[in-house]
Protein backbone atom coordinates (compact mmCIF):
# COMPACT_ATOMS: atom_id res chain seq x y z
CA UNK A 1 -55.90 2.38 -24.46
CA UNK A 2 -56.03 6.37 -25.46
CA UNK A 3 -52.15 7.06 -25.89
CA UNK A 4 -53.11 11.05 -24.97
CA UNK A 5 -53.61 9.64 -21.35
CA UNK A 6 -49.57 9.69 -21.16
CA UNK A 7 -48.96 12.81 -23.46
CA UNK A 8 -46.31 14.03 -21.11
CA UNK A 9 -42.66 13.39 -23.44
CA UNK A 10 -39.58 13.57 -21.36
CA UNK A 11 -37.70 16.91 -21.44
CA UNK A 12 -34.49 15.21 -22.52
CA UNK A 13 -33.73 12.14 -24.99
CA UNK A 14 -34.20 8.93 -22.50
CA UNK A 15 -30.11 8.05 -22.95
CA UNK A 16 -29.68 11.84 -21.42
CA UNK A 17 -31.85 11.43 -18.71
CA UNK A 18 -30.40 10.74 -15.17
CA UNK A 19 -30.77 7.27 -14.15
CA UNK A 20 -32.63 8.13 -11.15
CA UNK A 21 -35.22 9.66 -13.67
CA UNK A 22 -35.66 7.07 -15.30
CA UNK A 23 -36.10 4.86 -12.07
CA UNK A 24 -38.73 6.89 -11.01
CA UNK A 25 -41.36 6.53 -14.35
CA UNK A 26 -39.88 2.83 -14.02
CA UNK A 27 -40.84 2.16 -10.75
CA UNK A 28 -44.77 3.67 -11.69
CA UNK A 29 -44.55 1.63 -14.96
CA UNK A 30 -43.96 -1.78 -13.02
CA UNK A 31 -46.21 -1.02 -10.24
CA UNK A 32 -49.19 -0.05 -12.97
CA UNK A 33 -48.63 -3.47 -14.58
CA UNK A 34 -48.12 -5.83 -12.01
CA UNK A 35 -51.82 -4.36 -10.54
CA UNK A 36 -53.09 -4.31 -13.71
CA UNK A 37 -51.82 -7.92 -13.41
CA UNK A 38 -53.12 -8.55 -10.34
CA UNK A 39 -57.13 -7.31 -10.98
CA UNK A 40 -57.20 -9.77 -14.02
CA UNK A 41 -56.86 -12.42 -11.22
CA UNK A 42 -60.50 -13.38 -9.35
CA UNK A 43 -59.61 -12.12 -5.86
CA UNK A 44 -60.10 -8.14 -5.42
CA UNK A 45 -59.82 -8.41 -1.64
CA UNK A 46 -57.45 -5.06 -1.03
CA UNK A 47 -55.36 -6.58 1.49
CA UNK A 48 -54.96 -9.35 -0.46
CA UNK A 49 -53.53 -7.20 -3.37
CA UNK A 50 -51.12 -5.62 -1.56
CA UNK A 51 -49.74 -8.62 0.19
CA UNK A 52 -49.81 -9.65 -3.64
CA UNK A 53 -48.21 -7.10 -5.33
CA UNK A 54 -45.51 -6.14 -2.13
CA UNK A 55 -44.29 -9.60 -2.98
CA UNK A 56 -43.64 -8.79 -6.81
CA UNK A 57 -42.55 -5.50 -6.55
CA UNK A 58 -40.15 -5.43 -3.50
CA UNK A 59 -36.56 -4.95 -4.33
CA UNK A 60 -36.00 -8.27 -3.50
CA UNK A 61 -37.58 -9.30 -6.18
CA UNK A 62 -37.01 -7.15 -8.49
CA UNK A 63 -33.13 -7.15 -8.15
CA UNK A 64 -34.07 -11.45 -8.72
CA UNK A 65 -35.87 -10.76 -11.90
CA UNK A 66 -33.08 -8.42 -12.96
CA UNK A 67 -30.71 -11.31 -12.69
CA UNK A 68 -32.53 -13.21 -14.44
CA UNK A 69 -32.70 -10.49 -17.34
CA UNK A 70 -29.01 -9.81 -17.38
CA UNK A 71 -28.08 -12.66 -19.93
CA UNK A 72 -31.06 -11.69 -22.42
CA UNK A 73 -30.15 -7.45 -22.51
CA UNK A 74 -28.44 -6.01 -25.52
CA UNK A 75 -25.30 -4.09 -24.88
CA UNK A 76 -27.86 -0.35 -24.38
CA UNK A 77 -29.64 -1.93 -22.30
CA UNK A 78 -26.83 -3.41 -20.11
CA UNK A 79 -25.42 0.16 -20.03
CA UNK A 80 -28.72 1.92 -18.80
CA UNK A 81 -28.53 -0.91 -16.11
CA UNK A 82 -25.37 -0.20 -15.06
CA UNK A 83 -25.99 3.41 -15.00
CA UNK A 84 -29.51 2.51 -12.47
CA UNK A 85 -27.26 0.22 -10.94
CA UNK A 86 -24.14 2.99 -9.85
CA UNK A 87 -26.71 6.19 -9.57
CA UNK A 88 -26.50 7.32 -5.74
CA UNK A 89 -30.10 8.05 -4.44
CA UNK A 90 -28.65 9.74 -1.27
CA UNK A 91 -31.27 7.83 0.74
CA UNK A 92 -30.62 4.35 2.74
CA UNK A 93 -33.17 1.60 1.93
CA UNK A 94 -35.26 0.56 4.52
CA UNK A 95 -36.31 -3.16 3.91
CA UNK A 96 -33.33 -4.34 2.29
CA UNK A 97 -29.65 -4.37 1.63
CA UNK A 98 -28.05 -1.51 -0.39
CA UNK A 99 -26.82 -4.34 -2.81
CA UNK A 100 -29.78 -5.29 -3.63
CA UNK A 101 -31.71 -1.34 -3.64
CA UNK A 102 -29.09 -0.98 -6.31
CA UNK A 103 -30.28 -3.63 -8.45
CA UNK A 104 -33.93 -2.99 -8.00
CA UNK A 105 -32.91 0.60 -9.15
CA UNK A 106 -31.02 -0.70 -11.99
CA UNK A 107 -34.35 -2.76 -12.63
CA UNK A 108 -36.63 0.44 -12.52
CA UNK A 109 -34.21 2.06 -14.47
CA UNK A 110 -34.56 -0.59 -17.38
CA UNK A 111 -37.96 -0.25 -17.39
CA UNK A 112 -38.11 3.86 -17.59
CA UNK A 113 -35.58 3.85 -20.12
CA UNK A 114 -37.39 1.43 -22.65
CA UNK A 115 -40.85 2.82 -22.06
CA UNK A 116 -39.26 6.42 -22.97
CA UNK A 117 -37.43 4.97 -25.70
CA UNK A 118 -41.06 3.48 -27.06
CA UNK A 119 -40.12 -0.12 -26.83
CA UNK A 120 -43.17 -1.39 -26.00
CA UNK A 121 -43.26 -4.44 -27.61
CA UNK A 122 -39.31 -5.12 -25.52
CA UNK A 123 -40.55 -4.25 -22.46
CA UNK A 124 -43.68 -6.43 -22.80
CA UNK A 125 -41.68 -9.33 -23.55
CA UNK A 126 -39.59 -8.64 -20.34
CA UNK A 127 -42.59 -7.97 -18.22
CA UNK A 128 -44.60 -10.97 -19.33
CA UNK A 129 -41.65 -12.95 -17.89
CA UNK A 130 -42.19 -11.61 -14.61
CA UNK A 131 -45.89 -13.16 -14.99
CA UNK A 132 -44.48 -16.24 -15.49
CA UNK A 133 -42.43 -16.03 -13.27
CA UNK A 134 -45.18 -15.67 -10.40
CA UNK A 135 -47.13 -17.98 -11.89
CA UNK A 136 -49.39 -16.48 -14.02
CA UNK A 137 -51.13 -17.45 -17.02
């Protein structure tokens, strides 16, 4: 892929950023990959890939997958996520429990601050798991 397609650098080193920041390239990042995810699969029906990728990226599920990350973060990584995780968004969730809109911040958050940071090859590893996790291949 052309790297000049995201030539836009954050304005401030990714540990500086507000966590909220960082939950909101996160939250693009994840969405991007789990439909990139989803078109490698046969079925293209629309409706069918949003019922599909709701189900991955709800905060449900990611505040699961974040769970299940928590033992396997290094000690920067555990701090970003408890930054994401205490940030106040000044907004109520709507489909869920603000318990669980925290973690799925905290979860976006992760995923911001290691694509700014250039960790690709991290935040692949991490992602992947979330394939497996659904089943994937």
């Amino acid at each position: 892929m052309d790297s000049s397609l995201f030539a836009f650098p954050p304005s401030k080193a990714p540990g500086l950023m507000p966590p909220l920041a960082l939950a909101y390239i996160g939250d693009a990042i994840y969405e991007m990959y789990v439909r990139q995810y989803l078109l490698s699969l046969p079925n293209h029906r629309p409706n069918q890939l949003h019922k599909q990728a709701s189900k991955i990226v709800s905060a449900k599920a990611q505040a699961k997958l974040l769970t299940e990350w928590l033992p396997l973060l290094d000690e920067d990584e555990l701090d970003i996520v408890k930054r994401g995780r205490n940030a106040k968004s000044g907004s109520a969730p709507k489909n869920t429990d603000i318990l669980e809109y925290r973690h799925s911040t905290a979860f976006e958050c992760l995923i911001g601050y290691l694509y700014y940071q250039q960790k690709y090859d991290r935040l692949k590893r991490l992602l992947d798991q979330v394939i497996e996790e659904v089943g994937g291949r």
